[in-house]
PDB file of N, CA and C in Angstrom:
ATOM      1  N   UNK A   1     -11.603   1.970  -3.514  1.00  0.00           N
ATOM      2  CA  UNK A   1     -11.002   0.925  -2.711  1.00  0.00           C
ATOM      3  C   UNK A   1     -11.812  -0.347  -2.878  1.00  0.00           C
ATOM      4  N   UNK A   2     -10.897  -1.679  -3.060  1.00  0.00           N
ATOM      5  CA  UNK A   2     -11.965  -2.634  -3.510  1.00  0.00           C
ATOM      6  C   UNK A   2     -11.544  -3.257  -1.910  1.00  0.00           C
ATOM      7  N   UNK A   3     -12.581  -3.352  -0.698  1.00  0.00           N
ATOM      8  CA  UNK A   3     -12.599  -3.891   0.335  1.00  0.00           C
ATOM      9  C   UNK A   3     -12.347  -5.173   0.540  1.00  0.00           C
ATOM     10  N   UNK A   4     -12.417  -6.162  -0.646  1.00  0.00           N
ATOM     11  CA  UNK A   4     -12.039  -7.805  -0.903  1.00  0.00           C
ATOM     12  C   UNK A   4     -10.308  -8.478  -1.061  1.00  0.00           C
ATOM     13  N   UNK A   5      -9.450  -6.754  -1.891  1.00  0.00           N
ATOM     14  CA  UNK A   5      -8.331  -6.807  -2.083  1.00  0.00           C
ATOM     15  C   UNK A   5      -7.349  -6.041  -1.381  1.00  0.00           C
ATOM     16  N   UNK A   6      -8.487  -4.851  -0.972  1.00  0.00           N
ATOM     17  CA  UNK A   6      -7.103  -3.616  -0.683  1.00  0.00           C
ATOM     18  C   UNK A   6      -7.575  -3.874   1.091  1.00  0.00           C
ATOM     19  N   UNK A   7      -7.898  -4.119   1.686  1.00  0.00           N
ATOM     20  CA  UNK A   7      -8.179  -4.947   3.509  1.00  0.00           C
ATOM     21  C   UNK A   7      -7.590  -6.169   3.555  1.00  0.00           C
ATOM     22  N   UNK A   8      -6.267  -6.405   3.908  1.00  0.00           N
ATOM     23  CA  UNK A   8      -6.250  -7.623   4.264  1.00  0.00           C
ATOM     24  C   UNK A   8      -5.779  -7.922   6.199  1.00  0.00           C
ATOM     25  N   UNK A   9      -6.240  -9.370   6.723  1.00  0.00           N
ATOM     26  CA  UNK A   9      -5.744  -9.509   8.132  1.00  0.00           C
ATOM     27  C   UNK A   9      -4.572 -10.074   7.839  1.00  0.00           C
ATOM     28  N   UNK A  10      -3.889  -9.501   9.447  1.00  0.00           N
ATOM     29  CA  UNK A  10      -2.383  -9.783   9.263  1.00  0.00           C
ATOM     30  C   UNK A  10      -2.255 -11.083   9.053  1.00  0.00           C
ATOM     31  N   UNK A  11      -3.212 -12.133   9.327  1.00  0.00           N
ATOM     32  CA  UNK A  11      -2.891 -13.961   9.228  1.00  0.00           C
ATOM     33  C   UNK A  11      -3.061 -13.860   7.890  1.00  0.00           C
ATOM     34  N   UNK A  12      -3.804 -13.562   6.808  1.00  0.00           N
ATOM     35  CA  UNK A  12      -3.737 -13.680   5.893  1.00  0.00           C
ATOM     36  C   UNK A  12      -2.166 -13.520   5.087  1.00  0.00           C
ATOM     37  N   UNK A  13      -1.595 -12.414   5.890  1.00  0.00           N
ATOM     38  CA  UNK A  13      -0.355 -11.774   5.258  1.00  0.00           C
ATOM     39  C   UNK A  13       0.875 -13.181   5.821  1.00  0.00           C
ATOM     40  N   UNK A  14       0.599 -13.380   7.200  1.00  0.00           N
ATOM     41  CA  UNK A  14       1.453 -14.613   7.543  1.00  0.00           C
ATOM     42  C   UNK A  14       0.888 -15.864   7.028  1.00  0.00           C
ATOM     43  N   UNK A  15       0.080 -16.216   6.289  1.00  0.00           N
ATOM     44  CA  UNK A  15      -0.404 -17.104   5.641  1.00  0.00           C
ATOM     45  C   UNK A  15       0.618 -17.943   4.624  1.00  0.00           C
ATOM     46  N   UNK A  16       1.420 -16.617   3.609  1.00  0.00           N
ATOM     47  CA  UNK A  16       1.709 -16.794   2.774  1.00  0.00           C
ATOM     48  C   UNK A  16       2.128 -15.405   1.967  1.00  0.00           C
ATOM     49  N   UNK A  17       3.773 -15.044   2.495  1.00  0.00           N
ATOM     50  CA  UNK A  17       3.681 -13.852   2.247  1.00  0.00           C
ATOM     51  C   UNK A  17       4.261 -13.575   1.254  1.00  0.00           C
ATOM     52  N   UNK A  18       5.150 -14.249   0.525  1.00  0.00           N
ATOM     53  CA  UNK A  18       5.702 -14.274  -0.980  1.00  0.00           C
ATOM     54  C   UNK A  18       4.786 -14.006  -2.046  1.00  0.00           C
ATOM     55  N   UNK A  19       3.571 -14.871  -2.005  1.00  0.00           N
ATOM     56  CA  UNK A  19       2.042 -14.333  -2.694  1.00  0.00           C
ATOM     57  C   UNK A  19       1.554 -13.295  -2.417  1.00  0.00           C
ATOM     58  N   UNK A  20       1.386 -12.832  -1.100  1.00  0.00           N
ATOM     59  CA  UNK A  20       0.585 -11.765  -0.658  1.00  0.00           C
ATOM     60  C   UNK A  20       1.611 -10.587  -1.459  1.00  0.00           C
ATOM     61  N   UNK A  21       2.879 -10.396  -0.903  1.00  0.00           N
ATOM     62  CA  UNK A  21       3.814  -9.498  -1.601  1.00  0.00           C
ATOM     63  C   UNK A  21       3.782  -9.495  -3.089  1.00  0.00           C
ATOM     64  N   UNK A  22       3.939 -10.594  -4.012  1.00  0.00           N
ATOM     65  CA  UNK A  22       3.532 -10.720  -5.600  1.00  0.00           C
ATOM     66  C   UNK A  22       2.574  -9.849  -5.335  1.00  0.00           C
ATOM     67  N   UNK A  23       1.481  -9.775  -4.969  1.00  0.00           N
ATOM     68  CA  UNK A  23      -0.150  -9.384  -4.901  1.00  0.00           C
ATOM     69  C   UNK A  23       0.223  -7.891  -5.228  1.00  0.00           C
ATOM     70  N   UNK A  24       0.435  -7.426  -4.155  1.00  0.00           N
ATOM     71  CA  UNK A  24       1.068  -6.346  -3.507  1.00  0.00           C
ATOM     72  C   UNK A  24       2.024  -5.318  -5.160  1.00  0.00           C
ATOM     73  N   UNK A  25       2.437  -5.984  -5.048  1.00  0.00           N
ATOM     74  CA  UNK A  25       3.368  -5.380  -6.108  1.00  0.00           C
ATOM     75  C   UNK A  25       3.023  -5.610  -7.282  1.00  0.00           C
ATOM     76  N   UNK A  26       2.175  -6.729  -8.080  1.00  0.00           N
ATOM     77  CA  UNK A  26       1.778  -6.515  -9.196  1.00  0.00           C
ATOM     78  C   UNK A  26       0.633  -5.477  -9.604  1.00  0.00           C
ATOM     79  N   UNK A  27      -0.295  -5.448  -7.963  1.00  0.00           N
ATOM     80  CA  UNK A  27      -1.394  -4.610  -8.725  1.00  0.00           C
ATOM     81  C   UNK A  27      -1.578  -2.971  -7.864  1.00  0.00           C
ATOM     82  N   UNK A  28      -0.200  -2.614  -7.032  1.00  0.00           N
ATOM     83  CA  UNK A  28       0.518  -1.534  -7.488  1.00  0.00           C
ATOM     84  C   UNK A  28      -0.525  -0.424  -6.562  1.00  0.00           C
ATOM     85  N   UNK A  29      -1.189  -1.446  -5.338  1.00  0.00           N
ATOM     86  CA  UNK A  29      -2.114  -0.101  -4.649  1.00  0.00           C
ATOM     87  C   UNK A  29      -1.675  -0.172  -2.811  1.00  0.00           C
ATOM     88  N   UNK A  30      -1.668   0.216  -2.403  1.00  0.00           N
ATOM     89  CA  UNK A  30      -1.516   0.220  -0.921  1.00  0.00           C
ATOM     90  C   UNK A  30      -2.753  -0.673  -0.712  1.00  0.00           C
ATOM     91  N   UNK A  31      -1.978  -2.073   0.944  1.00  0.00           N
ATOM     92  CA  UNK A  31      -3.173  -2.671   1.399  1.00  0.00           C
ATOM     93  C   UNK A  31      -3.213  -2.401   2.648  1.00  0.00           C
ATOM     94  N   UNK A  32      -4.247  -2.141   3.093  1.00  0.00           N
ATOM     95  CA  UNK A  32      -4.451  -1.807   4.787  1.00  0.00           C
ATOM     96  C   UNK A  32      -4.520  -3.759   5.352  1.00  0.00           C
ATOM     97  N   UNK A  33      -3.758  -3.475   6.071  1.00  0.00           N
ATOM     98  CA  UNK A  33      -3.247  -5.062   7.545  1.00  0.00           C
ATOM     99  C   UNK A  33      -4.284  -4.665   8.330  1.00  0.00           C
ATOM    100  N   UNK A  34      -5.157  -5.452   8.913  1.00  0.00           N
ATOM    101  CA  UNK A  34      -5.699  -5.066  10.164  1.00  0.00           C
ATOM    102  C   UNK A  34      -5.355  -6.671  11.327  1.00  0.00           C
ATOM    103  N   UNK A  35      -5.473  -5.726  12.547  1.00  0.00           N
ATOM    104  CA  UNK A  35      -5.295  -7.016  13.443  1.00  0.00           C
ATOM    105  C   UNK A  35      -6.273  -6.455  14.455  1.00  0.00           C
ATOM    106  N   UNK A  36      -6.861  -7.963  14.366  1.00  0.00           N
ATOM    107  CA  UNK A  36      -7.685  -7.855  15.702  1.00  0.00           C
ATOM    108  C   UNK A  36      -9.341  -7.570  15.034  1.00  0.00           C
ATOM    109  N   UNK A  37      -9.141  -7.264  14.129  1.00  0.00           N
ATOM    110  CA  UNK A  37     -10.572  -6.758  13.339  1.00  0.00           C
ATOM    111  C   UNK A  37     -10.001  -4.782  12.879  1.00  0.00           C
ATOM    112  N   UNK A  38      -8.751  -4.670  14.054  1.00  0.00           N
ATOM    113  CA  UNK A  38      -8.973  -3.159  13.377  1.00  0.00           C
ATOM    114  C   UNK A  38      -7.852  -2.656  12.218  1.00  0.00           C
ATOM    115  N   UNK A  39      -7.711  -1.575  11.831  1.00  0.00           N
ATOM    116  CA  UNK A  39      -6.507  -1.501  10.924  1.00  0.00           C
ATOM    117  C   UNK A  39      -5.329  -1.147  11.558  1.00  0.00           C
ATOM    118  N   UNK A  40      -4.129  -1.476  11.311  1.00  0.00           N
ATOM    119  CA  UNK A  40      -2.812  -1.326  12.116  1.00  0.00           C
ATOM    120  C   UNK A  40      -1.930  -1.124  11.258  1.00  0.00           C
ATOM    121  N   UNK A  41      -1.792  -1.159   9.628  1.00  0.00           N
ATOM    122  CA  UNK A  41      -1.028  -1.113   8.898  1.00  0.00           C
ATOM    123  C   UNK A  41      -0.841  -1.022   7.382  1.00  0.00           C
ATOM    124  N   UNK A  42      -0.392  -0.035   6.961  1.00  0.00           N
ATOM    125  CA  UNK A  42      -0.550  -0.270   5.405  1.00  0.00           C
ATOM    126  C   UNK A  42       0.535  -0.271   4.934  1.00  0.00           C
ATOM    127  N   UNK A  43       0.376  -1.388   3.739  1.00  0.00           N
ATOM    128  CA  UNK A  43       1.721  -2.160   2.331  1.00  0.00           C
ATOM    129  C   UNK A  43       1.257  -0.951   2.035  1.00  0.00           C
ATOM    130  N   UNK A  44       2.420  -0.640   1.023  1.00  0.00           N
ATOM    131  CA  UNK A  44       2.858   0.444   0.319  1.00  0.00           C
ATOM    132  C   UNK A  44       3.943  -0.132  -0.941  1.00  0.00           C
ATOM    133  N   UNK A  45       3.460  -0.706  -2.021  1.00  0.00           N
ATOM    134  CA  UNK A  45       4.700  -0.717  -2.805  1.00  0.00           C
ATOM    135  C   UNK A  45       5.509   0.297  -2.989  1.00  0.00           C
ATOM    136  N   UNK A  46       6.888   0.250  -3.060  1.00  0.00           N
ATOM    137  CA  UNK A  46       7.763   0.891  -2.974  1.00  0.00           C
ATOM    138  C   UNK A  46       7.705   2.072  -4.390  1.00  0.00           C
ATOM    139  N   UNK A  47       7.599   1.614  -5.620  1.00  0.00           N
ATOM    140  CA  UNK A  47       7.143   2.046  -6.599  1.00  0.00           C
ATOM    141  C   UNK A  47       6.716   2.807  -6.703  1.00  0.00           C
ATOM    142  N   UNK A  48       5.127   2.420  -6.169  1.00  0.00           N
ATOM    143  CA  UNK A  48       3.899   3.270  -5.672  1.00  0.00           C
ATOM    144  C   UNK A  48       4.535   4.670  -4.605  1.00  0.00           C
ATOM    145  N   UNK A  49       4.757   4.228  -3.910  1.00  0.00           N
ATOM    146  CA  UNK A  49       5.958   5.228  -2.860  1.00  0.00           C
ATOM    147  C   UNK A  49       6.865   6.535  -3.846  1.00  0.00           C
ATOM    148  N   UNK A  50       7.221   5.874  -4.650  1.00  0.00           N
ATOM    149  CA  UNK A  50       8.514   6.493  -5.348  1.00  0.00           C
ATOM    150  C   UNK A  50       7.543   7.597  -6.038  1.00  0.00           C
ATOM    151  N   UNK A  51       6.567   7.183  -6.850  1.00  0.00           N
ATOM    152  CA  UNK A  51       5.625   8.188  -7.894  1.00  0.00           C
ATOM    153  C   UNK A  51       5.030   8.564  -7.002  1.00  0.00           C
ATOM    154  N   UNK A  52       4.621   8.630  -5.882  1.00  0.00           N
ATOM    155  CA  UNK A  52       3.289   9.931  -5.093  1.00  0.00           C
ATOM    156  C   UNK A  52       4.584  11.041  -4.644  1.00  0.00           C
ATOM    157  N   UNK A  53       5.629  10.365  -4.095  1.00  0.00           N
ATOM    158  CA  UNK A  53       6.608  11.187  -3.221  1.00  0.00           C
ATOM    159  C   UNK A  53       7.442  12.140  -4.805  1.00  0.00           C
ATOM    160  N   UNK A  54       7.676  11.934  -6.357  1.00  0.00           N
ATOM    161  CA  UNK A  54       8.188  12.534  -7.101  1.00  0.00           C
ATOM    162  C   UNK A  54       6.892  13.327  -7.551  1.00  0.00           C
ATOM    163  N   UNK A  55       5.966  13.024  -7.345  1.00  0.00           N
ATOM    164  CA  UNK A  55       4.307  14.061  -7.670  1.00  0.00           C
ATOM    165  C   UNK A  55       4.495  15.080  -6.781  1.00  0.00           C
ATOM    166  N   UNK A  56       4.637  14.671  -5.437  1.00  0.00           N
ATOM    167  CA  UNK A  56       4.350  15.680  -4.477  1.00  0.00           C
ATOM    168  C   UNK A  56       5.444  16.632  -4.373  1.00  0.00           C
ATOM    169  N   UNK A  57       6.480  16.286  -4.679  1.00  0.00           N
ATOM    170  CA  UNK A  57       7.545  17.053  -5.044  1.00  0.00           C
ATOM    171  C   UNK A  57       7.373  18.301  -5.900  1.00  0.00           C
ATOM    172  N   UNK A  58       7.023  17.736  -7.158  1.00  0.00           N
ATOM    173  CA  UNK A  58       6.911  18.433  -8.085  1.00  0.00           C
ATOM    174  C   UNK A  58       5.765  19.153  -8.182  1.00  0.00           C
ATOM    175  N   UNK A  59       4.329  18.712  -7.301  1.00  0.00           N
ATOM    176  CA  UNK A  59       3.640  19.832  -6.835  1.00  0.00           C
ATOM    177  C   UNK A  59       4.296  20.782  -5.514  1.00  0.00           C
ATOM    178  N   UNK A  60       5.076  20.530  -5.023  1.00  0.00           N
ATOM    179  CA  UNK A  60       5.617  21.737  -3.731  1.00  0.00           C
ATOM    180  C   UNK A  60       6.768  22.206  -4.437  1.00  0.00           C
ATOM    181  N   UNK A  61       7.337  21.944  -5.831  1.00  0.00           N
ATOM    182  CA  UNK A  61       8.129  23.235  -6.544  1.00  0.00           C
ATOM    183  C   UNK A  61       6.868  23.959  -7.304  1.00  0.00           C
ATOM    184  N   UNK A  62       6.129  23.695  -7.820  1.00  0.00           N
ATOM    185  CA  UNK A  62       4.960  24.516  -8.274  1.00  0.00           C
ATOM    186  C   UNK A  62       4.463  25.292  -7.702  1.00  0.00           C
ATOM    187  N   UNK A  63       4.128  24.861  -6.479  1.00  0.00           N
ATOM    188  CA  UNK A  63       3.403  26.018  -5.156  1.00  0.00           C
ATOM    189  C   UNK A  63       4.647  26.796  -4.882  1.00  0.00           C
ATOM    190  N   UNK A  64       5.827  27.033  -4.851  1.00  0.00           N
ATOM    191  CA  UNK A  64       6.813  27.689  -4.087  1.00  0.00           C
ATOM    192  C   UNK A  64       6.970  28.712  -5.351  1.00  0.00           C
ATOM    193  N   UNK A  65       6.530  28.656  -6.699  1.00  0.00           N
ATOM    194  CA  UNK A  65       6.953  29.725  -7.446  1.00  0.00           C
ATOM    195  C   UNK A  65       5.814  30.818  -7.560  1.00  0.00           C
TER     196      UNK A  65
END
């Protein structure tokens, strides 16, 4: 986890969120939102989403045989 990229505060995210989202989606990692100083939320590119959830799949037909 690089703490400079993958932590961001939610003002940062309302800052400028068309960039933050580019961000987000070009370099393809979940970012933890925090508010207040604590964490409250994690981006998830959708992408990113799509390949853990077709992995995990295809590890729980593996385990079931």
């Amino acid at each position: 986890m690089d703490i400079s990229r993958d932590i961001r505060t939610l003002d940062e995210l309302k800052q400028d969120t068309s960039a933050f989202m580019r961000d987000v989606r070009s370099r393809r990692r979940p970012v933890v939102i925090t508010a207040n100083g604590e964490p409250d939320m994690v981006i998830i590119p959708a992408t990113l989403l799509r390949d853990k959830m077709t992995a995990l799949k295809a590890a729980c037909e593996l385990a079931a045989v």
